[in-house]
PDB file of N, CA and C in Angstrom:
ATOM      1  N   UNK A   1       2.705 -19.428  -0.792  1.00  0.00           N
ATOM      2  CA  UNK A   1       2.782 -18.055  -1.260  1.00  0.00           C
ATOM      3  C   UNK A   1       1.804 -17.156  -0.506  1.00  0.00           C
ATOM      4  N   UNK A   2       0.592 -17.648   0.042  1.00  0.00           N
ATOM      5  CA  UNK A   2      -0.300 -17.182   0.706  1.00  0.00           C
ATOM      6  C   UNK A   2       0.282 -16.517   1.874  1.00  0.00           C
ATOM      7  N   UNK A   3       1.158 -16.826   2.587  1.00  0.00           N
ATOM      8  CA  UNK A   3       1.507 -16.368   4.225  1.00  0.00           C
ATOM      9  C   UNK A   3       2.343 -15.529   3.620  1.00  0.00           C
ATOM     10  N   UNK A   4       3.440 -15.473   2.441  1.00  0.00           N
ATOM     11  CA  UNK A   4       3.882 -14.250   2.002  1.00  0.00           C
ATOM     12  C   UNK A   4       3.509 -13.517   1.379  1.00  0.00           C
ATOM     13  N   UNK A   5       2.388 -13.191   0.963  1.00  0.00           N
ATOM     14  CA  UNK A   5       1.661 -12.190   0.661  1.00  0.00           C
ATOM     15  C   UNK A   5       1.041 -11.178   1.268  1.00  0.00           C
ATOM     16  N   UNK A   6       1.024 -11.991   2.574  1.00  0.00           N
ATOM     17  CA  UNK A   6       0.172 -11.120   3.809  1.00  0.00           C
ATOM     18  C   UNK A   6       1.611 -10.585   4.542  1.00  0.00           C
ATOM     19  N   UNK A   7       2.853 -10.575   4.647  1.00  0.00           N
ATOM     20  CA  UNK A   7       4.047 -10.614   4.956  1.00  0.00           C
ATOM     21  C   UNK A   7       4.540  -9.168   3.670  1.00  0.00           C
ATOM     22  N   UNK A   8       3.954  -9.064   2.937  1.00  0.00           N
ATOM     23  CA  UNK A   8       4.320  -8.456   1.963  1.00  0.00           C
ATOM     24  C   UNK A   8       3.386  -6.718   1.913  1.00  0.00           C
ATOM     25  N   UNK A   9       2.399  -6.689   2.026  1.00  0.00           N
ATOM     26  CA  UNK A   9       1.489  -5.738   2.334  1.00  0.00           C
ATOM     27  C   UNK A   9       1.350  -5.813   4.056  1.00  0.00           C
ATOM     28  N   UNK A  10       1.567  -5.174   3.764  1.00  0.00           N
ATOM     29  CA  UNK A  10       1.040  -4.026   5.742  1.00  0.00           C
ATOM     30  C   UNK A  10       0.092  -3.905   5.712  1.00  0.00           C
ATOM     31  N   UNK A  11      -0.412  -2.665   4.911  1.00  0.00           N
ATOM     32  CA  UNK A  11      -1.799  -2.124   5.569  1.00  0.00           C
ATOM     33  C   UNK A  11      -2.280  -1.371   4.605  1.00  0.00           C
ATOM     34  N   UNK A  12      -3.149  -1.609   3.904  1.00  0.00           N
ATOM     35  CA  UNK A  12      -3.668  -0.478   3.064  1.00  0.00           C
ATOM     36  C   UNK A  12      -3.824   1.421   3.688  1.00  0.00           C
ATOM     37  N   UNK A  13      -3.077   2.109   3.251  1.00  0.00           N
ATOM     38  CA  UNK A  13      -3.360   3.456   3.294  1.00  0.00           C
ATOM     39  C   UNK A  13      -4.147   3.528   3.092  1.00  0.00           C
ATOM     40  N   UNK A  14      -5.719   4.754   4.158  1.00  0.00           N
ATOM     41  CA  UNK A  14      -6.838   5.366   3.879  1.00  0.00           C
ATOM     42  C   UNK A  14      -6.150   6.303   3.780  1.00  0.00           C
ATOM     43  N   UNK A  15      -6.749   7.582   3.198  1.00  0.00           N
ATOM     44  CA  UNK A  15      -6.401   9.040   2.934  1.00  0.00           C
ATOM     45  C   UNK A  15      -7.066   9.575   2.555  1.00  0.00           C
ATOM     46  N   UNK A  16      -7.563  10.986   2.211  1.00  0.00           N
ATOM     47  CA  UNK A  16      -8.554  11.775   1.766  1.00  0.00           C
ATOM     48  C   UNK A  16      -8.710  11.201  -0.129  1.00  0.00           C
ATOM     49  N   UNK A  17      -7.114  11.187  -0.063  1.00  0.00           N
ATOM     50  CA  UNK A  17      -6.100  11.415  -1.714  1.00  0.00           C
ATOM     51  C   UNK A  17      -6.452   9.947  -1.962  1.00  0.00           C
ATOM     52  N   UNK A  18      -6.242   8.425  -1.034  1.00  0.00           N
ATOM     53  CA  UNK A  18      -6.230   7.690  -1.745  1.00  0.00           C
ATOM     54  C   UNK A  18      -7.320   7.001  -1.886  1.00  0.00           C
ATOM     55  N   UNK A  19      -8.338   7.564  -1.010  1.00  0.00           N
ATOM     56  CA  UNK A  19      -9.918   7.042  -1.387  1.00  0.00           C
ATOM     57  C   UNK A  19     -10.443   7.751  -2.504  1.00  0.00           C
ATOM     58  N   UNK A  20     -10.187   9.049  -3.241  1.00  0.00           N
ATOM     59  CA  UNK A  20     -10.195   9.572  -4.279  1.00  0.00           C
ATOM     60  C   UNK A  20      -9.749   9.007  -4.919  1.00  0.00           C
ATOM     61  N   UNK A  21      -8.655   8.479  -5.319  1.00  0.00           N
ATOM     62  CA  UNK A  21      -7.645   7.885  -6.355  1.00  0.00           C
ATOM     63  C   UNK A  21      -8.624   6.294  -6.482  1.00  0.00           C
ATOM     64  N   UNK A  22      -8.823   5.949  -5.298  1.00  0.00           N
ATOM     65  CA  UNK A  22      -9.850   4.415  -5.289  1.00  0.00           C
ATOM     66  C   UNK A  22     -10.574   4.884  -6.270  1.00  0.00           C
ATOM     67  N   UNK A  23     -11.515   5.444  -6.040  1.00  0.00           N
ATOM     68  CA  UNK A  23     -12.734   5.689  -6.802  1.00  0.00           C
ATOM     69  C   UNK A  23     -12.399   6.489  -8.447  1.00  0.00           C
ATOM     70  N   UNK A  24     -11.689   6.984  -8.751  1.00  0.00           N
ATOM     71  CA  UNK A  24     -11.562   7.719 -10.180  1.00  0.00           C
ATOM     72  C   UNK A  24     -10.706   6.667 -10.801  1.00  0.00           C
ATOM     73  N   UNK A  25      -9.243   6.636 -10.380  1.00  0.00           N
ATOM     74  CA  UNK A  25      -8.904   5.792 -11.111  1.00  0.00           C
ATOM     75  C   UNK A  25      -8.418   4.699 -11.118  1.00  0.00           C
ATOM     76  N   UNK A  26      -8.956   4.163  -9.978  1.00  0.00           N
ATOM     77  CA  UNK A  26      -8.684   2.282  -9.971  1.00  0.00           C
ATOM     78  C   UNK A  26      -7.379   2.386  -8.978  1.00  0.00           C
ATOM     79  N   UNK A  27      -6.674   3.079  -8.475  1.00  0.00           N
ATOM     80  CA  UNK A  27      -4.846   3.264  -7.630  1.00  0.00           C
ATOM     81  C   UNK A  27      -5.869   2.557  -5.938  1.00  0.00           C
ATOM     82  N   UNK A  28      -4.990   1.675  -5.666  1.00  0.00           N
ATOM     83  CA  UNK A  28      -4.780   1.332  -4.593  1.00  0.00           C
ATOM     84  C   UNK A  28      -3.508   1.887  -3.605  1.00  0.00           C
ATOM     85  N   UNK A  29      -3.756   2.227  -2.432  1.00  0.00           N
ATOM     86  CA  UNK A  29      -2.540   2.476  -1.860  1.00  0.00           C
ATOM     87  C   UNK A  29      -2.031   1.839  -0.975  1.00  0.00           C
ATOM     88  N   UNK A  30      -0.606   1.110  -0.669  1.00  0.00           N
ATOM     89  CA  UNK A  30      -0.441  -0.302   0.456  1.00  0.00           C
ATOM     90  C   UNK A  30       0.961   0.518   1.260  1.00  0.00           C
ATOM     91  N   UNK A  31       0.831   0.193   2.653  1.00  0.00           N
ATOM     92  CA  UNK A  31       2.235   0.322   2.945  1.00  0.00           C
ATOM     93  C   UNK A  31       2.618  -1.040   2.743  1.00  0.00           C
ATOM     94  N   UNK A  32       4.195  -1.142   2.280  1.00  0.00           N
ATOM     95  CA  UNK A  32       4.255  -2.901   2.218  1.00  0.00           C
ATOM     96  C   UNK A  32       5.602  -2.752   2.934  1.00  0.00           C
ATOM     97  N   UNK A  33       6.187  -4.000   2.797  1.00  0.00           N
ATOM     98  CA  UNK A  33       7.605  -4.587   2.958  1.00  0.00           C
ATOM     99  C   UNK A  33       8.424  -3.832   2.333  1.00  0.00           C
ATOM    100  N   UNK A  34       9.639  -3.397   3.397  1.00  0.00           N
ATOM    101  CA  UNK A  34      10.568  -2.162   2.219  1.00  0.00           C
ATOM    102  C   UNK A  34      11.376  -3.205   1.646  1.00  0.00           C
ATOM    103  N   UNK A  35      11.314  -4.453   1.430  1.00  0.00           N
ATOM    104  CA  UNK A  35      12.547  -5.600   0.698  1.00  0.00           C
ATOM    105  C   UNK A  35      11.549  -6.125  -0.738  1.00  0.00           C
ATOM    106  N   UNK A  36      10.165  -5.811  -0.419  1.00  0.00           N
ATOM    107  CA  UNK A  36       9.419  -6.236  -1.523  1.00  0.00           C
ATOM    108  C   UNK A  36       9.850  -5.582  -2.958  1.00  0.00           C
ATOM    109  N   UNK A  37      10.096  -6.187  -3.928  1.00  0.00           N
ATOM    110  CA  UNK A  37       9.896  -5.379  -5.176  1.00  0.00           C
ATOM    111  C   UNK A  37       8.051  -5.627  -5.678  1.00  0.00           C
ATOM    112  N   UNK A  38       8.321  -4.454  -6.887  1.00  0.00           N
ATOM    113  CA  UNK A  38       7.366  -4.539  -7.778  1.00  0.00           C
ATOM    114  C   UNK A  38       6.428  -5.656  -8.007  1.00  0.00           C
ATOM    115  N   UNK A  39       7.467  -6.921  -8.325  1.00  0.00           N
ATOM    116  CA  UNK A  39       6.811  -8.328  -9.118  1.00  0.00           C
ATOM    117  C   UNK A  39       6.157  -8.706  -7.998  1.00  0.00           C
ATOM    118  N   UNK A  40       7.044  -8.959  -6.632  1.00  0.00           N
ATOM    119  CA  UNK A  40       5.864  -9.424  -5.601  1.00  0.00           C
ATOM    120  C   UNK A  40       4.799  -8.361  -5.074  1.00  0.00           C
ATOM    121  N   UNK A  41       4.976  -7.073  -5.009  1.00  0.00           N
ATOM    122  CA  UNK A  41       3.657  -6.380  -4.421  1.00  0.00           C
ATOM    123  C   UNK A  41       2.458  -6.794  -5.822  1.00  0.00           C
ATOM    124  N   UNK A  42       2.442  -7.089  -6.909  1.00  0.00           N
ATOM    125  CA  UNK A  42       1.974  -7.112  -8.030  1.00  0.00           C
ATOM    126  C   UNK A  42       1.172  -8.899  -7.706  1.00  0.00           C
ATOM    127  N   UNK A  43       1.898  -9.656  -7.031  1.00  0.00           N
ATOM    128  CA  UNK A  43       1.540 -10.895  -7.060  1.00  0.00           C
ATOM    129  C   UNK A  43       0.813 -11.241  -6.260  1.00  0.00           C
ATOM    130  N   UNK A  44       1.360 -10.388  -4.559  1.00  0.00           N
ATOM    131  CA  UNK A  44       0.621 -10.530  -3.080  1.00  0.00           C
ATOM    132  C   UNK A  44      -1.132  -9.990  -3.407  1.00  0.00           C
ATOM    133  N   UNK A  45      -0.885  -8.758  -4.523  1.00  0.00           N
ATOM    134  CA  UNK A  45      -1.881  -7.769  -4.376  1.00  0.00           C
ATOM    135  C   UNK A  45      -3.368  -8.775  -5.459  1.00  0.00           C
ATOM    136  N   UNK A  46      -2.774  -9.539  -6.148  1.00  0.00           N
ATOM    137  CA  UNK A  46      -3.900 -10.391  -7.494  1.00  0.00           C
ATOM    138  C   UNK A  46      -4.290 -11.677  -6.335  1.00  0.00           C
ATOM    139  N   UNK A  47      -2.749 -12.104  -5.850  1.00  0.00           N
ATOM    140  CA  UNK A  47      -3.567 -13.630  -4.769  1.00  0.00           C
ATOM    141  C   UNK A  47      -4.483 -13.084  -3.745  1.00  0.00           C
ATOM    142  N   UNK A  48      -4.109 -11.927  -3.085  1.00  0.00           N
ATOM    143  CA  UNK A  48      -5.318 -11.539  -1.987  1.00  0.00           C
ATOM    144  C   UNK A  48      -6.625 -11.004  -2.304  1.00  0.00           C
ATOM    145  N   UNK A  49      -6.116 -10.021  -3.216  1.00  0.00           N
ATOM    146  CA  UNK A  49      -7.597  -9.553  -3.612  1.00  0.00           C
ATOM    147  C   UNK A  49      -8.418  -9.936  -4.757  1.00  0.00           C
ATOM    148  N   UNK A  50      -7.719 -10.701  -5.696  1.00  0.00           N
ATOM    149  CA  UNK A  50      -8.379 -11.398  -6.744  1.00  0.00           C
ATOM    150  C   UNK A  50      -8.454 -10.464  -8.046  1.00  0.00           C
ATOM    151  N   UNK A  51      -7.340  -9.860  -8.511  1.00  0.00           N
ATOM    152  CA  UNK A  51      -8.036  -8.808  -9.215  1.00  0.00           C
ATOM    153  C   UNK A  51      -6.748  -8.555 -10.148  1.00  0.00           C
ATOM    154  N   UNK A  52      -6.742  -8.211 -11.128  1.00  0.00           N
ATOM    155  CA  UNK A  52      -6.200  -8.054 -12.127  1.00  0.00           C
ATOM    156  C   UNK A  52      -5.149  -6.869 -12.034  1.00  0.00           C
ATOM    157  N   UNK A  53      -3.599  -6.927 -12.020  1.00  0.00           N
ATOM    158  CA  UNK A  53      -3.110  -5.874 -11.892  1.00  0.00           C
ATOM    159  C   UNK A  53      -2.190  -4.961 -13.314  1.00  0.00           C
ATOM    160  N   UNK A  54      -2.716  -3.795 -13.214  1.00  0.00           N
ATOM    161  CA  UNK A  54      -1.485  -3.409 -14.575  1.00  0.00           C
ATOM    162  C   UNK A  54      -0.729  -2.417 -14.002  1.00  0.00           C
ATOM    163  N   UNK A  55      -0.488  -1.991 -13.024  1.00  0.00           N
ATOM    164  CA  UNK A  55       0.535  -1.133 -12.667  1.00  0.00           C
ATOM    165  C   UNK A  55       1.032  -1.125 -11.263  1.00  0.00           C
ATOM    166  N   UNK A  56       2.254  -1.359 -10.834  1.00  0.00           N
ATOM    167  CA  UNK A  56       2.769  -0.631  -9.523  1.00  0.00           C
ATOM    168  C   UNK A  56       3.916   0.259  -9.341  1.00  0.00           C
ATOM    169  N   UNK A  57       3.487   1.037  -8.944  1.00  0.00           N
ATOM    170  CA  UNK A  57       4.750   2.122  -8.477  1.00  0.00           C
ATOM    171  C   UNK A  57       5.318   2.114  -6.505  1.00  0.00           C
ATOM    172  N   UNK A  58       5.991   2.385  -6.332  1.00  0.00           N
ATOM    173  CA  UNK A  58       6.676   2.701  -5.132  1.00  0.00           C
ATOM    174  C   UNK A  58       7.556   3.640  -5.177  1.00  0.00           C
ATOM    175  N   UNK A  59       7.363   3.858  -3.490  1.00  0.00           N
ATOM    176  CA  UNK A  59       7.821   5.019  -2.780  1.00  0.00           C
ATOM    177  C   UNK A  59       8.515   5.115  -1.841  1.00  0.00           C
ATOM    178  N   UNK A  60       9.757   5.257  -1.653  1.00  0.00           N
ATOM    179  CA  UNK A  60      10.568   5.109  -0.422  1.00  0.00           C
ATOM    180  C   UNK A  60      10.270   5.907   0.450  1.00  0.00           C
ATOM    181  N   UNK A  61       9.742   6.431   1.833  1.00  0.00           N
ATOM    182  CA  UNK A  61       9.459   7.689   2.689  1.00  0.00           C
ATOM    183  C   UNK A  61      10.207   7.426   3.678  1.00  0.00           C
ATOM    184  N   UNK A  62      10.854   8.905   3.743  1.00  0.00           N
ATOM    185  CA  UNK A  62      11.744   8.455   4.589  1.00  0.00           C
ATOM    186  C   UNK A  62      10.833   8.851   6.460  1.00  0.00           C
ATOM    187  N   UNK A  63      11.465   8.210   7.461  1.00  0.00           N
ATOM    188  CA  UNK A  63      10.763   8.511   8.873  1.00  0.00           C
ATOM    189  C   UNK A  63      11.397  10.400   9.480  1.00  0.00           C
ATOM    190  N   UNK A  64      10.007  10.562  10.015  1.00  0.00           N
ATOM    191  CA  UNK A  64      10.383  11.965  10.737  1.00  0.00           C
ATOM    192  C   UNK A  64      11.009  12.044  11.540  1.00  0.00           C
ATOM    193  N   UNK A  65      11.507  13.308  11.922  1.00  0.00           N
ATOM    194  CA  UNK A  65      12.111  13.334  12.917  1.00  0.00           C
ATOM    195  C   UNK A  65      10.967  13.679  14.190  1.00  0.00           C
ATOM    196  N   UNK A  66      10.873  13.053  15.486  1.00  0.00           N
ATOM    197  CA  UNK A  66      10.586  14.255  16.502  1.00  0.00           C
ATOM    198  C   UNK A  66      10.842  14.039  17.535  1.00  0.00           C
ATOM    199  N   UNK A  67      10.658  15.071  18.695  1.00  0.00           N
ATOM    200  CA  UNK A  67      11.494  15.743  19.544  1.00  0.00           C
ATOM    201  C   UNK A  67      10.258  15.251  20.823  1.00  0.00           C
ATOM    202  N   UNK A  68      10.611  14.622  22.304  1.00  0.00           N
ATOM    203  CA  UNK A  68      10.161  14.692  22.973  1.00  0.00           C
ATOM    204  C   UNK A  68      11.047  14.956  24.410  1.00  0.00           C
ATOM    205  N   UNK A  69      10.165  16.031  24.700  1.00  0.00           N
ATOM    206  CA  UNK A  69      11.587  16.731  25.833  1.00  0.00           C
ATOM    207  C   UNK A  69      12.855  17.103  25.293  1.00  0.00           C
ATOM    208  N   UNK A  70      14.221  16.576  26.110  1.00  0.00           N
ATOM    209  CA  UNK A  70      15.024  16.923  25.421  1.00  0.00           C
ATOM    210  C   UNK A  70      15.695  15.748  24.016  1.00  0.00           C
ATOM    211  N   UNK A  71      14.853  14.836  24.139  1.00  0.00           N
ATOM    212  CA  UNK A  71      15.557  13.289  22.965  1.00  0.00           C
ATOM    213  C   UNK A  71      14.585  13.603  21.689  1.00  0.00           C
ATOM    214  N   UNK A  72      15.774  13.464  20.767  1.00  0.00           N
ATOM    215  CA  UNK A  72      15.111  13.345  19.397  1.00  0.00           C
ATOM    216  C   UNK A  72      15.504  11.920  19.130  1.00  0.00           C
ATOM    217  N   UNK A  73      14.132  11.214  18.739  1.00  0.00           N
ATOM    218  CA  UNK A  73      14.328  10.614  18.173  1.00  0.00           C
ATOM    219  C   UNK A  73      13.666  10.509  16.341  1.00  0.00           C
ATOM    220  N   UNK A  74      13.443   9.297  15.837  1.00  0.00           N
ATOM    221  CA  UNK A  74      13.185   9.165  14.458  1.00  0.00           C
ATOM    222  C   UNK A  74      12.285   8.266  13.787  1.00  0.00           C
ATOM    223  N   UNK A  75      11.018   8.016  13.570  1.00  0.00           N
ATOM    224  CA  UNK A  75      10.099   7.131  12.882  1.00  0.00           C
ATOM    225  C   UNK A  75      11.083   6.569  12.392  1.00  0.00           C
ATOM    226  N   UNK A  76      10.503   5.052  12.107  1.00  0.00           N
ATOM    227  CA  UNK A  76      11.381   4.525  10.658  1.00  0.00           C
ATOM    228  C   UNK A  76      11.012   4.805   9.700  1.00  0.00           C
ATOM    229  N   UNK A  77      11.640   4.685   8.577  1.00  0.00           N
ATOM    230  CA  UNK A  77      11.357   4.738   7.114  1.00  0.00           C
ATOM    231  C   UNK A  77      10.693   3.491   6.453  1.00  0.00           C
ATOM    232  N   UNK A  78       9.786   4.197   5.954  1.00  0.00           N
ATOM    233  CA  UNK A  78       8.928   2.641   4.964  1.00  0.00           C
ATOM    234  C   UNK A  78       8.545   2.922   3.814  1.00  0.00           C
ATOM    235  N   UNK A  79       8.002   1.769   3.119  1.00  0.00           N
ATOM    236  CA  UNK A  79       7.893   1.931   1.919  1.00  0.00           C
ATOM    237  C   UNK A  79       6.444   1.479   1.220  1.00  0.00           C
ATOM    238  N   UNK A  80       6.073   2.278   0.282  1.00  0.00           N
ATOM    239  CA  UNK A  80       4.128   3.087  -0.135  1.00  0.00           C
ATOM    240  C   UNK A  80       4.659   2.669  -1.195  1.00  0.00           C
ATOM    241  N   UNK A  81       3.047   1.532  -1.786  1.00  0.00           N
ATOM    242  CA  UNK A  81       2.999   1.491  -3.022  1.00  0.00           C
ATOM    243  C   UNK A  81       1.528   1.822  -3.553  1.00  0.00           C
ATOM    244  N   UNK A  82       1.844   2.568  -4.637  1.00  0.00           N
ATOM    245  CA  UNK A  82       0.174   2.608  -5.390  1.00  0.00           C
ATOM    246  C   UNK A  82       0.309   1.352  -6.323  1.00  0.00           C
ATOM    247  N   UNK A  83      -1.070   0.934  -6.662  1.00  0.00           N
ATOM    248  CA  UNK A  83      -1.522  -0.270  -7.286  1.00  0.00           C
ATOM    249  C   UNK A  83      -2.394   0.069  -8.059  1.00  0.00           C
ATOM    250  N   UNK A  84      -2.428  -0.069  -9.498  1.00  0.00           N
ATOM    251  CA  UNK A  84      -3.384   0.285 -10.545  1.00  0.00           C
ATOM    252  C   UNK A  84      -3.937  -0.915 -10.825  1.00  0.00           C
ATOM    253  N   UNK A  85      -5.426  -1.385 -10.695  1.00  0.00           N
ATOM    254  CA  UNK A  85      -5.894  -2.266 -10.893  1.00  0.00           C
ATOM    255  C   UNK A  85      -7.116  -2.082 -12.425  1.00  0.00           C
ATOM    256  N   UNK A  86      -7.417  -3.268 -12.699  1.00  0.00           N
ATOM    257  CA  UNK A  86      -8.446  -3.317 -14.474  1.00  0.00           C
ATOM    258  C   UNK A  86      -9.352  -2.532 -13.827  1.00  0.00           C
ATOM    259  N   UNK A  87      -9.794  -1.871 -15.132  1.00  0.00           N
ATOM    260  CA  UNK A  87     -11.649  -0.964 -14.478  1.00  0.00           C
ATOM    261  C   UNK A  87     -12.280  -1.617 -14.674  1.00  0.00           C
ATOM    262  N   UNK A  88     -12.887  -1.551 -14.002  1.00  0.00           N
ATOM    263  CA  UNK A  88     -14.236  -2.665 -13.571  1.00  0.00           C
ATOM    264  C   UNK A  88     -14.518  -3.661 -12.442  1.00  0.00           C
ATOM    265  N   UNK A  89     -12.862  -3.526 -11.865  1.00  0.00           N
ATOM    266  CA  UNK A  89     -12.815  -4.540 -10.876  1.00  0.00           C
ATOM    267  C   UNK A  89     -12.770  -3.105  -9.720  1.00  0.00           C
ATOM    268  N   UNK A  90     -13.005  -3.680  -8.268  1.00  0.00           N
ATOM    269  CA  UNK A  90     -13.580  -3.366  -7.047  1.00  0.00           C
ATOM    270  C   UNK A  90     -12.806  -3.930  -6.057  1.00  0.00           C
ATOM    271  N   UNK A  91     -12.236  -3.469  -4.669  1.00  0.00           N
ATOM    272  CA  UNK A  91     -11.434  -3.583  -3.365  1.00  0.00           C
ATOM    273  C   UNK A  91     -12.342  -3.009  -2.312  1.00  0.00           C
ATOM    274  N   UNK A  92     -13.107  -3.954  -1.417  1.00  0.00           N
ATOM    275  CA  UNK A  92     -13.454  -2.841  -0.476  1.00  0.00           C
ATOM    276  C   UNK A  92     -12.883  -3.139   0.836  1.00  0.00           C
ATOM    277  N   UNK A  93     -12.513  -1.864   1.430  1.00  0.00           N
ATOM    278  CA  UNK A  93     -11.866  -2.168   2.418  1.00  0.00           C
ATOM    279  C   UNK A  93     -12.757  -2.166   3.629  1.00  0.00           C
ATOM    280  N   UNK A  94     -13.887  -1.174   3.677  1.00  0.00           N
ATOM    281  CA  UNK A  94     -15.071  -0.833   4.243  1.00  0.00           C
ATOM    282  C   UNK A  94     -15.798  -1.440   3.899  1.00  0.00           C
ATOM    283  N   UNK A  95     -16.974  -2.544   4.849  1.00  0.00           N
ATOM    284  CA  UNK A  95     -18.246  -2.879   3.952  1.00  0.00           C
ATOM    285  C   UNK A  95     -18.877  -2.284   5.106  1.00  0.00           C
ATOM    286  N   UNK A  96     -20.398  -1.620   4.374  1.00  0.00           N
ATOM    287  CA  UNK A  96     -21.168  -0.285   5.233  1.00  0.00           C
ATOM    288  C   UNK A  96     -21.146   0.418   5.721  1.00  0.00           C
ATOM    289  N   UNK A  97     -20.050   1.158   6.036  1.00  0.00           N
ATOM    290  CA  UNK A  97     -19.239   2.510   6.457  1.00  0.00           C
ATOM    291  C   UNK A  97     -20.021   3.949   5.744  1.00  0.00           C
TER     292      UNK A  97
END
């Protein structure tokens, strides 16, 4: 389950919004796997980081468009989940930053 967990989360989103959201109210933000549901971002997110989960939401985004010269092309589309973790528990993604 370990190698799919890391298969399952991408990359934690930094953001102005979600290092705020870190700190007030416990929301983690992940880009993950757009095939992942709920139960596994919920499962990848307790085996890796050790931590107690009570909420996930997701977000489908879709990719931009843009224009170089005369070709448009299109980001892909992926998929953002926030992660509400117990208060009291801690994620750092930074140590001494």
């Amino acid at each position: 389950m370990t190698d799919k967990a890391y298969h399952i989360l991408k990359r934690p989103l930094i953001t102005e919004k979600s290092t705020l959201e870190k700190e007030l109210m416990n929301k983690l933000h992940f880009e993950v796997d757009r095939r992942a549901n709920k139960i596994e971002i919920k499962e990848a997110v307790e085996r890796i980081f050790n931590v107690d989960v009570l909420e996930v939401r997701t977000i489908r985004v879709k990719g931009k468009t843009k224009r170089v010269g005369r070709w448009v092309t299109r980001t892909p589309d992926w998929k953002k989940a926030i992660v509400t973790i117990k208060p009291g528990q801690r994620v750092e993604f930074f140590e001494g930053v």
